[in-house]
N, C-alpha and C. Protein backbone atom coordinates (compact mmCIF):
# COMPACT_ATOMS: atom_id res chain seq x y z
N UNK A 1 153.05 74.70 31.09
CA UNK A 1 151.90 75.49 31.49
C UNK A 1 151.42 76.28 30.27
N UNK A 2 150.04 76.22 29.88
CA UNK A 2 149.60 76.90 28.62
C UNK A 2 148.60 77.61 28.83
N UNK A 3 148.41 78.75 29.18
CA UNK A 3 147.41 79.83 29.44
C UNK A 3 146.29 80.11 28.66
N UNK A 4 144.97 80.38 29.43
CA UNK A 4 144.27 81.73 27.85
C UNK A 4 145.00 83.29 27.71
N UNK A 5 144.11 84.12 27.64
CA UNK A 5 144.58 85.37 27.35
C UNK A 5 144.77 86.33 28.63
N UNK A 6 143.90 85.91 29.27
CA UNK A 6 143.99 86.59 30.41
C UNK A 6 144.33 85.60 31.91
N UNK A 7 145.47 86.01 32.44
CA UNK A 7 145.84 85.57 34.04
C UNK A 7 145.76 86.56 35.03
N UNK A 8 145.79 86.32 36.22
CA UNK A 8 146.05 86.83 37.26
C UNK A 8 146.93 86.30 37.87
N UNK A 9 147.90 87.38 38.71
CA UNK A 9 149.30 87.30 39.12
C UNK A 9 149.29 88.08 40.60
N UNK A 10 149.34 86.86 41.81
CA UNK A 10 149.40 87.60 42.87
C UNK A 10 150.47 87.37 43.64
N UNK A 11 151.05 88.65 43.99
CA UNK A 11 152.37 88.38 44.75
C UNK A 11 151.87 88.31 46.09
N UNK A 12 152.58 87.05 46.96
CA UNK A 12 152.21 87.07 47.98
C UNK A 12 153.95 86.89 49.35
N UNK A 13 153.52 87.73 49.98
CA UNK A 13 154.89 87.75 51.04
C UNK A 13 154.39 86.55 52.06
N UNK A 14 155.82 86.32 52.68
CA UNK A 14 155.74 84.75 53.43
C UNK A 14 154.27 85.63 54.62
N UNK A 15 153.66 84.59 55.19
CA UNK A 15 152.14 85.00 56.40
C UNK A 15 153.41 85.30 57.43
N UNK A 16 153.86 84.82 57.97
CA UNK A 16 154.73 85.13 58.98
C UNK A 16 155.45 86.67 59.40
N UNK A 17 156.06 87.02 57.93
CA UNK A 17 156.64 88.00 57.72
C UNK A 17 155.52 89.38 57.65
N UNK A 18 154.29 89.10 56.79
CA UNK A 18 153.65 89.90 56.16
C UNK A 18 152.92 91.19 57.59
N UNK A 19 152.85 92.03 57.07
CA UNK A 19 152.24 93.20 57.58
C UNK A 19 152.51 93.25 59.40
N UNK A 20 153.67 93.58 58.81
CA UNK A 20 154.16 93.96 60.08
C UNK A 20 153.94 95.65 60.88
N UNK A 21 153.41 96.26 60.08
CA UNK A 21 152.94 97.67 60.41
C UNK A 21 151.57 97.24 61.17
N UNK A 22 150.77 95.83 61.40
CA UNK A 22 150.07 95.78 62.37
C UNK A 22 150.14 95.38 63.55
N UNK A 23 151.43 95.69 63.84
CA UNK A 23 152.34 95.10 64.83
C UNK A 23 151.29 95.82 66.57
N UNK A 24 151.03 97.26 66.34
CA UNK A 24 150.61 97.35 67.26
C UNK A 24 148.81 97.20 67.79
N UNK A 25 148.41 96.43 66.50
CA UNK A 25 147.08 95.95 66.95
C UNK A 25 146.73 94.29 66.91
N UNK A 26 147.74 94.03 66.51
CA UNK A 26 147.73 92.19 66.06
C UNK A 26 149.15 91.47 66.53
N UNK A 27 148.83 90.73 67.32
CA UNK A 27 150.19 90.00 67.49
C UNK A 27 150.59 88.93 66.29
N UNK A 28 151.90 88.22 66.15
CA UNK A 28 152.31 87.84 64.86
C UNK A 28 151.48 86.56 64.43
N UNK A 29 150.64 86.25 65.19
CA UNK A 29 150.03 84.87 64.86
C UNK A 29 148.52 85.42 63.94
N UNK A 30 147.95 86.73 64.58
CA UNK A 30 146.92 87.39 63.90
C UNK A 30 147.27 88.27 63.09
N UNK A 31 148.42 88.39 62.99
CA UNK A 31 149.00 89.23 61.36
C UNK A 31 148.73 87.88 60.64
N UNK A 32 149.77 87.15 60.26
CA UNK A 32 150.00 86.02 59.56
C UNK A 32 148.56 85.25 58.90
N UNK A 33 147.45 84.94 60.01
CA UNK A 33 146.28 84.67 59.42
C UNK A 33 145.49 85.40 59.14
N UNK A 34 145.55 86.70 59.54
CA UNK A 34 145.20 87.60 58.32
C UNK A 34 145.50 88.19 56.94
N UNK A 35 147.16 87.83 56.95
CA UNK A 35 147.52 87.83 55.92
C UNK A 35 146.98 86.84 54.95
N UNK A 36 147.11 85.12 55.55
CA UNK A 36 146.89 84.38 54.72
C UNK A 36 145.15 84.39 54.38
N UNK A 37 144.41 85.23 54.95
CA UNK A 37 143.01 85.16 54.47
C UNK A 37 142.65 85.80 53.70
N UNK A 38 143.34 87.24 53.73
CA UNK A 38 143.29 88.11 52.75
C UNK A 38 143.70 87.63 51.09
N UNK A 39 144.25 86.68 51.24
CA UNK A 39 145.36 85.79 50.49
C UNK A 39 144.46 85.40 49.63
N UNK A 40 143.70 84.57 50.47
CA UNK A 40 142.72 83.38 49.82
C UNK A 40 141.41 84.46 48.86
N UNK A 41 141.71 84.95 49.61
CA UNK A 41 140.09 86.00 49.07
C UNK A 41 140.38 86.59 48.01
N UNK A 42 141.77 86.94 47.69
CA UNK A 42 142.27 87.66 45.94
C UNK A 42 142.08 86.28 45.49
N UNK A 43 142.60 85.37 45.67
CA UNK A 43 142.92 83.99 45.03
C UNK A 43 141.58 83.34 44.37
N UNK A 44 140.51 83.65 45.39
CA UNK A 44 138.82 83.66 45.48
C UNK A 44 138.45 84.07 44.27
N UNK A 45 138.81 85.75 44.02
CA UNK A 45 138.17 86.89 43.62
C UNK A 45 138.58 86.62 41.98
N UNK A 46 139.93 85.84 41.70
CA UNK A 46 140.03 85.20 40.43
C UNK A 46 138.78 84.71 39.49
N UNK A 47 137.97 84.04 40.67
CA UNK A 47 136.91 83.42 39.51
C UNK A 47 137.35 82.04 38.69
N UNK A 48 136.77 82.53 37.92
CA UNK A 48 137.71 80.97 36.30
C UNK A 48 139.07 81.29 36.07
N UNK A 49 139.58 82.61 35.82
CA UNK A 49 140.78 82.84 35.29
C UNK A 49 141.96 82.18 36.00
N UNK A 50 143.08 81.44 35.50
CA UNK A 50 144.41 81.41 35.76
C UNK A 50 144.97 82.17 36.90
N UNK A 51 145.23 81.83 38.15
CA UNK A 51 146.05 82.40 39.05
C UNK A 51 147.33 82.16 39.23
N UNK A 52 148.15 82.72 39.37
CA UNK A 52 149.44 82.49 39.60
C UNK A 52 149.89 83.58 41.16
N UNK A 53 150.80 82.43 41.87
CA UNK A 53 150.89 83.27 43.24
C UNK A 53 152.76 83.51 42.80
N UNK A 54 153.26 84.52 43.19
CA UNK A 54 154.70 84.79 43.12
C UNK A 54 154.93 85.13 44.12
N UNK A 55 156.22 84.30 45.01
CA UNK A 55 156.79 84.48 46.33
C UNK A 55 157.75 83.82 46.40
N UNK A 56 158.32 83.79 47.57
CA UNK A 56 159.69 83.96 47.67
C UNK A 56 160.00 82.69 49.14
N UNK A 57 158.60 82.00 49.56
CA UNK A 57 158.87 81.59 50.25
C UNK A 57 157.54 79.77 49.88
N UNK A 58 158.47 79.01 51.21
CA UNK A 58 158.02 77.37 50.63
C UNK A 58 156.80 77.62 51.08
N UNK A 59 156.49 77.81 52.56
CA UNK A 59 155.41 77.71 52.84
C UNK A 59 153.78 78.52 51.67
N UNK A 60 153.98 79.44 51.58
CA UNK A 60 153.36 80.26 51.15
C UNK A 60 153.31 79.12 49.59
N UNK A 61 154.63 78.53 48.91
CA UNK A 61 154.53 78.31 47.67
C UNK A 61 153.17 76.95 47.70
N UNK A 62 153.51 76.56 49.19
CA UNK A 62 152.38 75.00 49.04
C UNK A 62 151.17 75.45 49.31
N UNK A 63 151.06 76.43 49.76
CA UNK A 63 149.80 77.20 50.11
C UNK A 63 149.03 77.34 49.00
N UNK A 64 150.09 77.79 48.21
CA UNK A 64 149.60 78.61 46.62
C UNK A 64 148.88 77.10 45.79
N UNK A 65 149.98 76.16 45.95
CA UNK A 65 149.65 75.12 45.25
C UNK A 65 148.13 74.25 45.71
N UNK A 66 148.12 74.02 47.12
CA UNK A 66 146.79 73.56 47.84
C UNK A 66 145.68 74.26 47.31
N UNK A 67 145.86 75.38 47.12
CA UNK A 67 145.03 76.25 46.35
C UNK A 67 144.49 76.31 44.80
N UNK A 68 145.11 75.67 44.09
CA UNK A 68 145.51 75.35 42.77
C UNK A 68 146.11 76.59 41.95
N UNK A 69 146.35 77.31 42.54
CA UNK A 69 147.37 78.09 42.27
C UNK A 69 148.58 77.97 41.34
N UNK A 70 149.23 78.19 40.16
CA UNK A 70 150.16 77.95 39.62
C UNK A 70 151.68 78.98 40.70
N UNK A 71 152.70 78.29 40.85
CA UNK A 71 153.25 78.99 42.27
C UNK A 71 154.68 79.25 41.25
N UNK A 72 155.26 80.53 41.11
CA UNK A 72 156.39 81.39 40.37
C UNK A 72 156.81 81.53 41.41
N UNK A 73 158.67 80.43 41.85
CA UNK A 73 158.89 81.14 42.60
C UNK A 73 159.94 82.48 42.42
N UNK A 74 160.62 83.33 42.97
CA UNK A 74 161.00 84.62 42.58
C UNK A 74 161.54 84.73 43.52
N UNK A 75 162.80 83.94 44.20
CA UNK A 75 163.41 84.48 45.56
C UNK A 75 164.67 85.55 45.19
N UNK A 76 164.39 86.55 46.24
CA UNK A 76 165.56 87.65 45.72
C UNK A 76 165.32 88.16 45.07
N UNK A 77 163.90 88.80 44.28
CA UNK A 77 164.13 90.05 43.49
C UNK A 77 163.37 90.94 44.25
N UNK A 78 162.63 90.47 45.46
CA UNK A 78 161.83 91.64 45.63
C UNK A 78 159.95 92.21 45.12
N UNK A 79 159.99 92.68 45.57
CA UNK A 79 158.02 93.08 44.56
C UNK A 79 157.82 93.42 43.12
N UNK A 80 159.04 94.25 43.27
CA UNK A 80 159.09 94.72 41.70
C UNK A 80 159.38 93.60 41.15
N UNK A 81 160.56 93.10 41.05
CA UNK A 81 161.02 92.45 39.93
C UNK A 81 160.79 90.93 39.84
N UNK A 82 160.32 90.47 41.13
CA UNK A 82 159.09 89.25 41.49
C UNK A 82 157.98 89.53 40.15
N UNK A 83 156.95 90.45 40.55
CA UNK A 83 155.82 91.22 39.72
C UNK A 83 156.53 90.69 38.16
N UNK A 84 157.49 91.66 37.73
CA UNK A 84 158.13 91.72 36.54
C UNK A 84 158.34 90.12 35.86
N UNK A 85 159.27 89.37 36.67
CA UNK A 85 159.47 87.90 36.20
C UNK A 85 158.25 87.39 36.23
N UNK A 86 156.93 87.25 37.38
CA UNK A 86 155.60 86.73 36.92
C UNK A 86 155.00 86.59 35.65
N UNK A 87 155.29 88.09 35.42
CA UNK A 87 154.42 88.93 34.26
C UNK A 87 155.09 88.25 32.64
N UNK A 88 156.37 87.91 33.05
CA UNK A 88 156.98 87.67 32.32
C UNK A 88 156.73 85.88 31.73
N UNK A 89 156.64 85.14 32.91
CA UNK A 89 156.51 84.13 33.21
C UNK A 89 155.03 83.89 32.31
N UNK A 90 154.05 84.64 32.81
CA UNK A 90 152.36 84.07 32.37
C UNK A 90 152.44 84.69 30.86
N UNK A 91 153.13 85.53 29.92
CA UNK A 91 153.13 85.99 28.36
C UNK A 91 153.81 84.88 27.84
N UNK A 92 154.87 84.53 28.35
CA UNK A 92 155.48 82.57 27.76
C UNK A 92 154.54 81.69 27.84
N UNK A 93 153.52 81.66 28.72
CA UNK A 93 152.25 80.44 28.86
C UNK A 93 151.88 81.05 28.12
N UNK A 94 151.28 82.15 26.98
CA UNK A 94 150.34 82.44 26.75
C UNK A 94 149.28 83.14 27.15
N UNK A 95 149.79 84.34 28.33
CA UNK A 95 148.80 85.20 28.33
C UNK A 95 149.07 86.19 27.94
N UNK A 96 147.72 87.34 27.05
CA UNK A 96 148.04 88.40 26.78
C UNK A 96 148.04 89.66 27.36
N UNK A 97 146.90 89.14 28.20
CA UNK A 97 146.99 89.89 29.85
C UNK A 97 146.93 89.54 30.83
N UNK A 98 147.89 90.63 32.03
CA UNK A 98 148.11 89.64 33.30
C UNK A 98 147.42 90.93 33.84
N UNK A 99 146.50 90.08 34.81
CA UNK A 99 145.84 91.45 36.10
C UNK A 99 146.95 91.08 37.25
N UNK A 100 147.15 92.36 37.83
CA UNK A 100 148.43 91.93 39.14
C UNK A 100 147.36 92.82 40.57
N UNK A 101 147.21 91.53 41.20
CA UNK A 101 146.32 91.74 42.49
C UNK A 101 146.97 91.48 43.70
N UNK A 102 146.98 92.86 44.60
CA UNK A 102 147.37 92.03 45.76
C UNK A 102 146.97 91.43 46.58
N UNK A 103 147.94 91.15 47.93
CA UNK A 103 146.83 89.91 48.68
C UNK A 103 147.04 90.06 49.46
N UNK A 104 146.65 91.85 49.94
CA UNK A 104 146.15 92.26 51.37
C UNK A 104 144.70 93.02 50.94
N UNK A 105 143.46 92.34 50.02
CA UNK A 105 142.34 93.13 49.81
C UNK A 105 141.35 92.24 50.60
N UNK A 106 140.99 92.75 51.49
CA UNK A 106 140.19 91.70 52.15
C UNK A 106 138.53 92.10 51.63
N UNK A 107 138.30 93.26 50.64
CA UNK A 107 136.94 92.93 50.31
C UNK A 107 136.95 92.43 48.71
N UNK A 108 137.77 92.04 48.40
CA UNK A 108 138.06 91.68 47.06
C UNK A 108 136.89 90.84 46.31
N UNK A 109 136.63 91.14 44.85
CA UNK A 109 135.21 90.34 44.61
C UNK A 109 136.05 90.15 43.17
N UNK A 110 135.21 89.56 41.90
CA UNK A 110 135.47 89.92 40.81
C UNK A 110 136.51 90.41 40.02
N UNK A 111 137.67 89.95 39.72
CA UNK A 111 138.67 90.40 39.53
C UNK A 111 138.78 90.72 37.41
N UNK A 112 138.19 89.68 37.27
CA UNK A 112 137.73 89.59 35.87
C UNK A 112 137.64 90.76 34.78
N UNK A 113 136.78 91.55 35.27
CA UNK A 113 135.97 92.94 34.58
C UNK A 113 137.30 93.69 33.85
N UNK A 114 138.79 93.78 35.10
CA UNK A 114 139.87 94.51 35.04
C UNK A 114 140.63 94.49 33.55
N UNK A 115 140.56 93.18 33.14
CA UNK A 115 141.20 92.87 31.84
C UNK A 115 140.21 93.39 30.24
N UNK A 116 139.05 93.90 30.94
CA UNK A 116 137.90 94.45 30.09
C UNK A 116 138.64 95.88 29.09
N UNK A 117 139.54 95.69 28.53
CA UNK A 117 140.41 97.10 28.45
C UNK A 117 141.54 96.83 27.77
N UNK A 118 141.65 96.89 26.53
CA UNK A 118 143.06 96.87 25.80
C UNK A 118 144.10 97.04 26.20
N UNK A 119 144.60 98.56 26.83
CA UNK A 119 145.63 98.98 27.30
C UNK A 119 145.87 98.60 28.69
N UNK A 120 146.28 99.67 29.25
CA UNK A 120 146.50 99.58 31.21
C UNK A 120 145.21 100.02 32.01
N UNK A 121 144.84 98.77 32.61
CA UNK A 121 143.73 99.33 33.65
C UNK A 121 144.50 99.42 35.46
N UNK A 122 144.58 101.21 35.97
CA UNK A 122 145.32 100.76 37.46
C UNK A 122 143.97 100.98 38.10
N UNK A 123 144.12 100.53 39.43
CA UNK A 123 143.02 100.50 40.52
C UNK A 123 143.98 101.28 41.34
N UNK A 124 143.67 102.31 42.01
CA UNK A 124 144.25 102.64 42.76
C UNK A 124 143.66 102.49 44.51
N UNK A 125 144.60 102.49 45.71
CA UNK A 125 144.01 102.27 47.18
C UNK A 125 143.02 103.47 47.24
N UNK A 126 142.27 103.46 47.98
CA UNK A 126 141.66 104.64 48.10
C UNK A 126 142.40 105.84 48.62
N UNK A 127 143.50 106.13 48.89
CA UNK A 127 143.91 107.25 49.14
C UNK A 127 144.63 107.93 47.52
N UNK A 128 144.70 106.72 46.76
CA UNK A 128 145.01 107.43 45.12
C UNK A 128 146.62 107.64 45.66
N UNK A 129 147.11 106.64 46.02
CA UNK A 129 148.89 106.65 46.18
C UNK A 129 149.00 105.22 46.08
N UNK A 130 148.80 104.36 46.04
CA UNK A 130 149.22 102.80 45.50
C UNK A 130 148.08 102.56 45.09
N UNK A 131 149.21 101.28 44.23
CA UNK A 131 148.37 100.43 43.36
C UNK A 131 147.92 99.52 44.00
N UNK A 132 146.73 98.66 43.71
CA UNK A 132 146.31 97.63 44.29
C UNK A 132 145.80 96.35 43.90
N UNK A 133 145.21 96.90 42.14
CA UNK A 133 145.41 96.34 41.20
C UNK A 133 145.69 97.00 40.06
N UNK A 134 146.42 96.02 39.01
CA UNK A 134 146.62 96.71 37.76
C UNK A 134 146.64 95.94 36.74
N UNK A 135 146.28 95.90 35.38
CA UNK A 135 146.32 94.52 34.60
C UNK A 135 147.09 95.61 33.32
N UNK A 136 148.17 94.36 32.84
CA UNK A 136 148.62 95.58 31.75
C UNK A 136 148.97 94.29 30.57
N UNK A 137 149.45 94.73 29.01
CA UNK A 137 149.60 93.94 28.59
C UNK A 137 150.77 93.23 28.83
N UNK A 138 150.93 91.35 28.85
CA UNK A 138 151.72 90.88 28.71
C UNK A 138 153.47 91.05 28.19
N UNK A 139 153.47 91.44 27.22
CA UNK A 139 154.17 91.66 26.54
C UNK A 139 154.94 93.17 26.58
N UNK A 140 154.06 94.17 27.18
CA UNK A 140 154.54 95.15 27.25
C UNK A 140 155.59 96.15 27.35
N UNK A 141 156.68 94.93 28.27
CA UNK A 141 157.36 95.67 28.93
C UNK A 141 157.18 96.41 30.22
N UNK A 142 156.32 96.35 31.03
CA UNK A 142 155.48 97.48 31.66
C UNK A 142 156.41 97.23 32.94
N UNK A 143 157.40 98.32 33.43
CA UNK A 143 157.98 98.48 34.71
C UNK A 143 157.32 99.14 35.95
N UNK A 144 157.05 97.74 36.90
CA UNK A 144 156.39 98.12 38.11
C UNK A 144 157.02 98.66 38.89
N UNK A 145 156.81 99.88 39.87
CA UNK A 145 157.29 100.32 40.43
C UNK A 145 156.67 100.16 42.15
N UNK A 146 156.20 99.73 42.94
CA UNK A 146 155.42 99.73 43.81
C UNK A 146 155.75 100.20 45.46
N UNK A 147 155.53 100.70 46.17
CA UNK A 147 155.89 101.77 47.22
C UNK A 147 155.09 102.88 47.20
N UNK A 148 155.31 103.69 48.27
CA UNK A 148 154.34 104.82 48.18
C UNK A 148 154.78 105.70 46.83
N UNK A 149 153.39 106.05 46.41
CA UNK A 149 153.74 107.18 45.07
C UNK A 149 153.24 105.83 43.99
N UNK A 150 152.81 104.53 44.24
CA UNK A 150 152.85 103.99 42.96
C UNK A 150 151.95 104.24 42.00
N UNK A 151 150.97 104.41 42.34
CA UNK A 151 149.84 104.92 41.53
C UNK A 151 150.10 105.88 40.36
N UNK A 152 150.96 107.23 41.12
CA UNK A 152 151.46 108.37 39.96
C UNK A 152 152.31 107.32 38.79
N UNK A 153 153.36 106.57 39.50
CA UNK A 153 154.07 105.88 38.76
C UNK A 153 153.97 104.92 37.74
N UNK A 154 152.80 104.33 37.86
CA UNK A 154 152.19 103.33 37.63
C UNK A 154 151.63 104.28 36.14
N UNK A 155 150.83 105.41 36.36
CA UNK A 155 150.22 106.23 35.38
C UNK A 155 150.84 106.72 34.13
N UNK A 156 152.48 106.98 34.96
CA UNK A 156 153.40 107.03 33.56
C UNK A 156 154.06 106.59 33.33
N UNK A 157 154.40 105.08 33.96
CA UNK A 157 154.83 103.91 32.74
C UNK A 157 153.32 103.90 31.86
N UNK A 158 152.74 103.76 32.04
CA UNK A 158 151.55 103.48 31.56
C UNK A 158 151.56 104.31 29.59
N UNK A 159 151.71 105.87 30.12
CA UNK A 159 151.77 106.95 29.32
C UNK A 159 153.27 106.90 28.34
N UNK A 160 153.80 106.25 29.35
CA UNK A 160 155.62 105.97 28.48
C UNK A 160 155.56 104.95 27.41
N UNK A 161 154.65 104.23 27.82
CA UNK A 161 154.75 102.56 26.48
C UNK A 161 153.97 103.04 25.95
N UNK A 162 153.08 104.16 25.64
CA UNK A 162 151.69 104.52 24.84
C UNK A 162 150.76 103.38 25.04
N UNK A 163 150.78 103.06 26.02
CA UNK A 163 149.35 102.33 26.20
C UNK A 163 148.08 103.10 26.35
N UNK A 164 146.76 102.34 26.34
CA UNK A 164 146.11 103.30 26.50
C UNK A 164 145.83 102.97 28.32
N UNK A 165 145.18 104.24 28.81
CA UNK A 165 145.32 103.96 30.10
C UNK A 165 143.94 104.48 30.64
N UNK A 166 143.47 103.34 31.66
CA UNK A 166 142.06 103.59 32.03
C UNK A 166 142.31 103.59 33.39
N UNK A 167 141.30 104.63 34.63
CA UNK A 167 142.12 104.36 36.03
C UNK A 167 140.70 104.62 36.80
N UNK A 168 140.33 103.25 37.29
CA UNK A 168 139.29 102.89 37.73
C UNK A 168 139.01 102.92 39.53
N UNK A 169 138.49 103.96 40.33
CA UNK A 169 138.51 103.66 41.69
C UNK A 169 137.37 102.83 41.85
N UNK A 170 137.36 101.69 42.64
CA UNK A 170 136.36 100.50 42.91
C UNK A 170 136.32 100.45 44.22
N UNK A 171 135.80 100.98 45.18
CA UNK A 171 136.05 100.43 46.56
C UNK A 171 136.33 99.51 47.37
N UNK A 172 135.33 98.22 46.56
CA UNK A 172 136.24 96.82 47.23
C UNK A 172 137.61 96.55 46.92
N UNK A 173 137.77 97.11 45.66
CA UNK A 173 138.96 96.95 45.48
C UNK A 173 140.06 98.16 46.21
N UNK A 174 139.44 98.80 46.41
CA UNK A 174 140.43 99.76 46.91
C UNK A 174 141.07 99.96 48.23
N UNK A 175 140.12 99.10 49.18
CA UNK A 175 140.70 98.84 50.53
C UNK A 175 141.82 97.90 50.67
N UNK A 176 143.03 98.19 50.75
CA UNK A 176 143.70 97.49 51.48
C UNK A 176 143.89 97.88 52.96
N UNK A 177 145.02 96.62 53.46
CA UNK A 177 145.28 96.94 54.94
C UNK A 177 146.72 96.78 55.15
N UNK A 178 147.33 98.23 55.41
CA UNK A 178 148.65 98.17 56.01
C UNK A 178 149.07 98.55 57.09
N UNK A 179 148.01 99.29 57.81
CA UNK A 179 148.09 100.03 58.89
C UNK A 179 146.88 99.28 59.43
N UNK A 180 147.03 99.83 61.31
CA UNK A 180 146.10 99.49 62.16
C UNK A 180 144.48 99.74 61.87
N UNK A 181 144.56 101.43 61.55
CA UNK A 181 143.19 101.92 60.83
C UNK A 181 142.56 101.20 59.80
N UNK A 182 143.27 100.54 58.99
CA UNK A 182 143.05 99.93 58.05
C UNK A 182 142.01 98.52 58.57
N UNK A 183 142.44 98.35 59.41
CA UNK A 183 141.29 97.19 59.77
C UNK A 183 139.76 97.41 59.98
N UNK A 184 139.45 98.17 60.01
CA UNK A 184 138.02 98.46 59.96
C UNK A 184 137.31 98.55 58.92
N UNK A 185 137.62 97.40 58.20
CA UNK A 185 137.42 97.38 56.37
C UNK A 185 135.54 97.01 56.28
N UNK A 186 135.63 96.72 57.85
CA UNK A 186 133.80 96.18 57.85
C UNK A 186 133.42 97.61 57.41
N UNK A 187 133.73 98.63 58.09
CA UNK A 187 132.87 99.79 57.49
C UNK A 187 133.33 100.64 56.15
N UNK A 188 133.84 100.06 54.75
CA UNK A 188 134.12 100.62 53.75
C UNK A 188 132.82 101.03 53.08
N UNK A 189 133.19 101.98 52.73
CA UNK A 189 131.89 102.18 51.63
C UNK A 189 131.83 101.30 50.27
N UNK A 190 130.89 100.76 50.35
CA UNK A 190 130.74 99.75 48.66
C UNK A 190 129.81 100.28 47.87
């Protein structure tokens, strides 16, 4: 696999498993295909650039691939260190930057612009406590931390490698959905 400079790296959890905090507005068959739509729409929002999906599961990996997706799999480390081996994975192909998108943004557009930026660009959710996207350099070293609080966290690895650090709120990008409320993404502000 031989990259340009810039990839995108989306971790994606098995549809089955995924967003289970919408447990009390979606039963598991309308979690799951919402998961996997949300899926498609980061995958979408790539554009030309290199995608790579990192997961931990088959289904999801043929998904990735039907998709043309380059598919990292990463069973057993988890988000973080899934994220981490990706990141790691697309600087050996040859990229110098990886944007890391997730794939619960269901208004996701344009993912491109993010890598517009030498150092660390984070996106934060709109509540400014996770990340949602972040593109950092390849090579960096850059330890993801992701859970509530990632955003702060995210800001000082960022400040720890002396990168430079740019922190962009975008609204499409900033909606995710983990909660029930969260589904009413028709009425976000854009």
């Amino acid at each position: 696999m031989a990259l340009g400079p810039v990839a995108v790296l989306v971790p994606v959890k098995a549809f089955a498993d995924a967003k289970v905090r919408l447990a009390p507005a979606l039963p598991p068959a309308r979690r799951a295909a919402l998961a996997q739509a949300m899926a498609e729409r980061v995958l979408a929002a790539a554009g030309s650039l290199p995608v790579a999906v990192v997961c931990d599961d088959a289904a999801v990996a043929g998904w990735a691939a039907a998709h043309g997706a380059i598919v990292l799999a990463e069973p057993g480390r988890g988000l973080n260190g899934a994220v981490e081996a990706g990141v790691k994975q697309l600087a050996s192909a040859g990229a110098r930057q990886v944007i890391v998108a997730h794939a619960d943004l269901p208004l996701a557009t344009d993912l491109a612009w993010v890598a517009y930026f030498p150092g660390a660009t984070v996106v934060p959710d709109r509540r400014r406590d996770g990340t949602n996207v972040i593109c950092v350099p390849a090579r960096s070293g850059f330890r993801f931390s992701y859970g509530p609080g990632s955003f702060d966290r995210h800001v000082v690895e960022a400040r720890r490698l002396g990168l430079g650090l740019r922190v962009v709120s975008e609204p499409l990008l900033a909606w995710d959905v983990d909660v029930p409320a969260d589904l009413d993404y028709a009425a976000a502000p854009t």
